[in-house]
Structure formats: C-alpha cells, structure tokens
N, C-alpha and C. Protein backbone atom coordinates (compact mmCIF):
# COMPACT_ATOMS: atom_id res chain seq x y z
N UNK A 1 12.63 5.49 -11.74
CA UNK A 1 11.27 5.94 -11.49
C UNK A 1 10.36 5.37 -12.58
N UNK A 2 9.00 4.58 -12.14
CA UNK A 2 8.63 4.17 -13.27
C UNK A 2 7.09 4.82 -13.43
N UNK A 3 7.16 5.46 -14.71
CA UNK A 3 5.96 5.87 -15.18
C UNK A 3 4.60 5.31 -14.91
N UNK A 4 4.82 4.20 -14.94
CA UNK A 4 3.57 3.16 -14.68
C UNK A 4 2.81 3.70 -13.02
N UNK A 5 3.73 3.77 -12.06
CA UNK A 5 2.82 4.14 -10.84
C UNK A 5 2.09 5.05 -10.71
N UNK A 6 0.57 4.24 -9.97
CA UNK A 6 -0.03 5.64 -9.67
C UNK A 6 0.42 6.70 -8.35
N UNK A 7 0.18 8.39 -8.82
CA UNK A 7 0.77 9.39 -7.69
C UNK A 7 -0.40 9.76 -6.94
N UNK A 8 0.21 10.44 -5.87
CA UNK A 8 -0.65 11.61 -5.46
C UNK A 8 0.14 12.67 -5.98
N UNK A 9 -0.55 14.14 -5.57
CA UNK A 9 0.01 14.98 -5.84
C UNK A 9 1.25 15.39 -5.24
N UNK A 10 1.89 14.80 -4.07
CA UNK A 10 3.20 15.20 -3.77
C UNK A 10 4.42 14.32 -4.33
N UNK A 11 3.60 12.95 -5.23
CA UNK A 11 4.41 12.12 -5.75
C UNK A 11 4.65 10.81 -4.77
N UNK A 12 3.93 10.32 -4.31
CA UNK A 12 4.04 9.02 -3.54
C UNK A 12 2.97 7.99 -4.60
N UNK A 13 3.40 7.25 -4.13
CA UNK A 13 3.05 5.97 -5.32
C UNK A 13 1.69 4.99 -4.50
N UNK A 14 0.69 4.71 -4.83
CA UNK A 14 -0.26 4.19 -4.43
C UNK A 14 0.28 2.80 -4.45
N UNK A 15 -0.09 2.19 -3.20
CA UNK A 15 0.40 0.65 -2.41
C UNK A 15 -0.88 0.12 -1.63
N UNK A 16 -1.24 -0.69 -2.34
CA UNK A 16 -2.79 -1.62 -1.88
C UNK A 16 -2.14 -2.61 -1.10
N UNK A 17 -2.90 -2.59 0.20
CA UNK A 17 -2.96 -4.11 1.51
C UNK A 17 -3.56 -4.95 0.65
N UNK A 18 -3.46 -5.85 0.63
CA UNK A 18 -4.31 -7.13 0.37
C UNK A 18 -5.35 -7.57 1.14
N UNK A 19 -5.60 -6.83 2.35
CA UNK A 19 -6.41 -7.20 3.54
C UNK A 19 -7.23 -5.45 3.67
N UNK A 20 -8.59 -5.88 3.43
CA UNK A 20 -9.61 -4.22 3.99
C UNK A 20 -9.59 -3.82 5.38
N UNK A 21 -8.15 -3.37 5.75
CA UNK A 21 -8.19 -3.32 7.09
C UNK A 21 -7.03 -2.17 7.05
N UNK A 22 -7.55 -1.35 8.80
CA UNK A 22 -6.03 -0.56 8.57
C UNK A 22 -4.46 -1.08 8.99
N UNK A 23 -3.81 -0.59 8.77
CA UNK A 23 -2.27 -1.18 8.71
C UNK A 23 -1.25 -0.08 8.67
N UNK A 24 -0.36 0.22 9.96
CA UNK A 24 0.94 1.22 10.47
C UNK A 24 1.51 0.31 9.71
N UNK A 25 2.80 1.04 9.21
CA UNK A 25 4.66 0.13 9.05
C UNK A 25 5.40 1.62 8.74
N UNK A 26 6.10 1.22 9.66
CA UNK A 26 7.34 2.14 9.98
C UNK A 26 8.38 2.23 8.82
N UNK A 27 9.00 2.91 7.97
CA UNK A 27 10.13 2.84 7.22
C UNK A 27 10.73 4.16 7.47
N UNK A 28 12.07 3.68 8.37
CA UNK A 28 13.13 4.94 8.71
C UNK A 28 12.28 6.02 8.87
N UNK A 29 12.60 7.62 8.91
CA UNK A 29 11.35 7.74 9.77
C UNK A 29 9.80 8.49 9.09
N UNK A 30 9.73 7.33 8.30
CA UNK A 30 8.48 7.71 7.82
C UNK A 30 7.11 6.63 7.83
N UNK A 31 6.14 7.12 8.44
CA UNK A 31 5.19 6.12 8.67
C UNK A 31 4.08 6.27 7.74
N UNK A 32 3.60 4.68 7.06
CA UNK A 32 2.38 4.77 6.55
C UNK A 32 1.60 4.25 6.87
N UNK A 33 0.18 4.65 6.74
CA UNK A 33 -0.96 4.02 7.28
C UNK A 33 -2.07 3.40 6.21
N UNK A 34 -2.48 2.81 6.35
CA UNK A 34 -3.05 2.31 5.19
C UNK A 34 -4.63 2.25 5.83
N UNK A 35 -5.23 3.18 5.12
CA UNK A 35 -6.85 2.79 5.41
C UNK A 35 -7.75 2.50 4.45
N UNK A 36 -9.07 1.48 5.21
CA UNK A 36 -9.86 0.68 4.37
C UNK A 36 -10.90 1.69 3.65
N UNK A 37 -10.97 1.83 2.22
CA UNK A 37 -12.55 2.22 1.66
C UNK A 37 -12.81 1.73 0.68
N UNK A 38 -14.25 1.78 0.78
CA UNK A 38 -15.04 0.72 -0.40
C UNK A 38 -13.79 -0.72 -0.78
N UNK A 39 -13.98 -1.46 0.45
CA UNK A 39 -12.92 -2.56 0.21
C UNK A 39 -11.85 -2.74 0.16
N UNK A 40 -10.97 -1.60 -0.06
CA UNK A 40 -9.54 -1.55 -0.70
C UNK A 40 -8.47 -0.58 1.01
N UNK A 41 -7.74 -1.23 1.07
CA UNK A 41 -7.06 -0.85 1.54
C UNK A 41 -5.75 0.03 1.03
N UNK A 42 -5.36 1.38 0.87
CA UNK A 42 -4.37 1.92 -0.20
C UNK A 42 -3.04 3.29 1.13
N UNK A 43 -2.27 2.72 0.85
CA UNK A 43 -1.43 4.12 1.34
C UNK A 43 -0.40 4.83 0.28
N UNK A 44 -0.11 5.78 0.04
CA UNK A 44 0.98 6.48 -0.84
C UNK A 44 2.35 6.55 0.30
N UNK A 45 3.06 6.09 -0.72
CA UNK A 45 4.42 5.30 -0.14
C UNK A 45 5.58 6.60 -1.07
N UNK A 46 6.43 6.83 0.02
CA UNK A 46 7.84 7.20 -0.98
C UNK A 46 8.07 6.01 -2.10
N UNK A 47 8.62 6.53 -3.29
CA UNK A 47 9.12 5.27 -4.34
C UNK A 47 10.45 4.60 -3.48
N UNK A 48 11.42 5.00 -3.19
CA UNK A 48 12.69 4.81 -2.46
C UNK A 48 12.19 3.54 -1.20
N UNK A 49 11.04 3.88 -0.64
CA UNK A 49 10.21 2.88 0.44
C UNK A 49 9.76 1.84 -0.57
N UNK A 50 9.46 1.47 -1.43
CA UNK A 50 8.52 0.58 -1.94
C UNK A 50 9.15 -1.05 -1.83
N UNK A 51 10.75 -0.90 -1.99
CA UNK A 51 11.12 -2.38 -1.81
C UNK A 51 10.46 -2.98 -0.21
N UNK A 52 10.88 -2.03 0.23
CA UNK A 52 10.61 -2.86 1.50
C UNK A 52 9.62 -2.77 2.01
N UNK A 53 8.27 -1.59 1.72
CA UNK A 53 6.97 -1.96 2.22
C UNK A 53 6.25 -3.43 1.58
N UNK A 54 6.46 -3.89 -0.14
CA UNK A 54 6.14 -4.62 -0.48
C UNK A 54 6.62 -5.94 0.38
N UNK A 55 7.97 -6.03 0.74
CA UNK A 55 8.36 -6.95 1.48
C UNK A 55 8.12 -7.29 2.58
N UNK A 56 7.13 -6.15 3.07
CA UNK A 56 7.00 -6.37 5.05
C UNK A 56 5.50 -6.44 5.08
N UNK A 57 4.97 -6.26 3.58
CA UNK A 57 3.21 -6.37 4.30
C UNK A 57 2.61 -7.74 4.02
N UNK A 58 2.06 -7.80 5.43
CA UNK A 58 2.08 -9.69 4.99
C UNK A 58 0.73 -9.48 5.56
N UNK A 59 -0.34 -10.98 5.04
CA UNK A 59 -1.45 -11.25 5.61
C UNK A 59 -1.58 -12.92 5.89
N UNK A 60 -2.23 -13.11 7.10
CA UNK A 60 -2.53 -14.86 7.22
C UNK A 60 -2.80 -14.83 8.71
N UNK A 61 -2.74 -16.30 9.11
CA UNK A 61 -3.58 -16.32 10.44
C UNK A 61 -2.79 -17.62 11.04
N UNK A 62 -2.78 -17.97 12.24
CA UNK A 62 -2.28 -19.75 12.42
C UNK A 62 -1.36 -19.80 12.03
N UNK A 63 -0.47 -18.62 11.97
CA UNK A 63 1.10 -18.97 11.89
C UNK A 63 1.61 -18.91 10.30
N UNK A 64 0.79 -18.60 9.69
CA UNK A 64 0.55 -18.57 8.07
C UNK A 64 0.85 -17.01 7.76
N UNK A 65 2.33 -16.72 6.91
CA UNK A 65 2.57 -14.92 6.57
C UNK A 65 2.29 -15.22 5.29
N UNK A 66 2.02 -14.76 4.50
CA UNK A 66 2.27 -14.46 2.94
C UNK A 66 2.25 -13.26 2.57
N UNK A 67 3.16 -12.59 1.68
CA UNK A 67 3.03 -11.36 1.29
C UNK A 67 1.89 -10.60 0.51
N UNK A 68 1.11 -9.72 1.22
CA UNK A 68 -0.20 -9.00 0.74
C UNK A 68 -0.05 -7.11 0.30
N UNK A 69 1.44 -7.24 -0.56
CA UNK A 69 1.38 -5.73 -0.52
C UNK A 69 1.09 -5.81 -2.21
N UNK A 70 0.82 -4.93 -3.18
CA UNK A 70 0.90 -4.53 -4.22
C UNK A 70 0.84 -3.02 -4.88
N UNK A 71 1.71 -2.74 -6.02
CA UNK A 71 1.36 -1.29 -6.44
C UNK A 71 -0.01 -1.52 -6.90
N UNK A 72 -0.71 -0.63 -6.87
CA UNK A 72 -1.84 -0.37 -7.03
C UNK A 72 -2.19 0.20 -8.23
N UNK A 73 -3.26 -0.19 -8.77
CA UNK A 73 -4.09 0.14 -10.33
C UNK A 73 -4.61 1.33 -10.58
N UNK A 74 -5.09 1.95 -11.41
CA UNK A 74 -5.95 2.88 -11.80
C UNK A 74 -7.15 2.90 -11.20
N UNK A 75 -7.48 1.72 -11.39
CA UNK A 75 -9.50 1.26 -11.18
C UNK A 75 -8.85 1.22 -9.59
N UNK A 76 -7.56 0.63 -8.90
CA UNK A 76 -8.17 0.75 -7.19
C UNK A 76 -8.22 1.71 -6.09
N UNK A 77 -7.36 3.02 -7.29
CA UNK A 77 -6.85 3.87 -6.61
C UNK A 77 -8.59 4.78 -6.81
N UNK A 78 -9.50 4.54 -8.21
CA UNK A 78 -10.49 5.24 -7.88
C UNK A 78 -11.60 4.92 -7.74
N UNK A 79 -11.57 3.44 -7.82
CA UNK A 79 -12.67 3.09 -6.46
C UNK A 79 -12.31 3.60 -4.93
N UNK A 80 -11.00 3.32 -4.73
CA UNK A 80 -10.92 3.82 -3.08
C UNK A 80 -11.18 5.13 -2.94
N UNK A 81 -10.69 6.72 -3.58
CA UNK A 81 -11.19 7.40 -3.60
C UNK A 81 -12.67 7.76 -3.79
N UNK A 82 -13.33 7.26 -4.55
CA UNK A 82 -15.30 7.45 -4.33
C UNK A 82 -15.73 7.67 -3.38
C-alpha cells in the first residue's frame, strides 16, 4: 500500500483518464466510471484494481492506442473537486 496515493474516504485511490471525457471499465465485479470536471477526468479505483485499470485505459484515434491512465496528484484531485 503506498502512502503516496491520493484517497477518498472509503480508501480508493484517485486514477486520472488522460482524455476529459467519461469512461466505464469493468474490473471483476467492480465498475468504474470516470467523469469529466474542470478538465480532468478522475475515478477512485480499489488499490488491488490499479494494475490493470492503468493497463486498460488507453486513448488515440486511426487505429492509434496508447496508454492514458495515471495515479493522480494532489493539485488534480482538487481542481476536479472545485
């Protein structure tokens, strides 16, 4: 468990899209949604989920994936909240 992530209060770890848009992904049976404010796209993820949400959130166009997931900062978790 690493100190460094930001929580919510039930303990899920803040996970920024790379893309201001919303975004489902399924992990076993827990679903997150990721919605856009003030720019930032953010969902709170189980820690146990994080390998593989980072690994499955991708952004691009024309056949182009690249991976667009990241833990998320201090400053994005409270800009998105504002």
């Amino acid at each position: 468990m690493s100190d460094n992530y930001i929580r919510n209060k039930k303990g899920k770890v803040a996970i920024r899209y790379g893309v201001a848009r919303s975004k489902v992904l399924a992990v076993g049976g827990n679903r997150y949604t990721w919605m856009p404010q003030h720019n930032i796209s953010l969902a709170f993820v189980n820690e146990k989920d994080i390998p593989y949400v980072l690994s499955h959130l991708k952004k691009g166009c024309c056949g182009s994936r690249t991976l667009a997931g990241t833990i998320a900062t201090q400053a994005q978790v409270d800009k998105w909240l504002s």
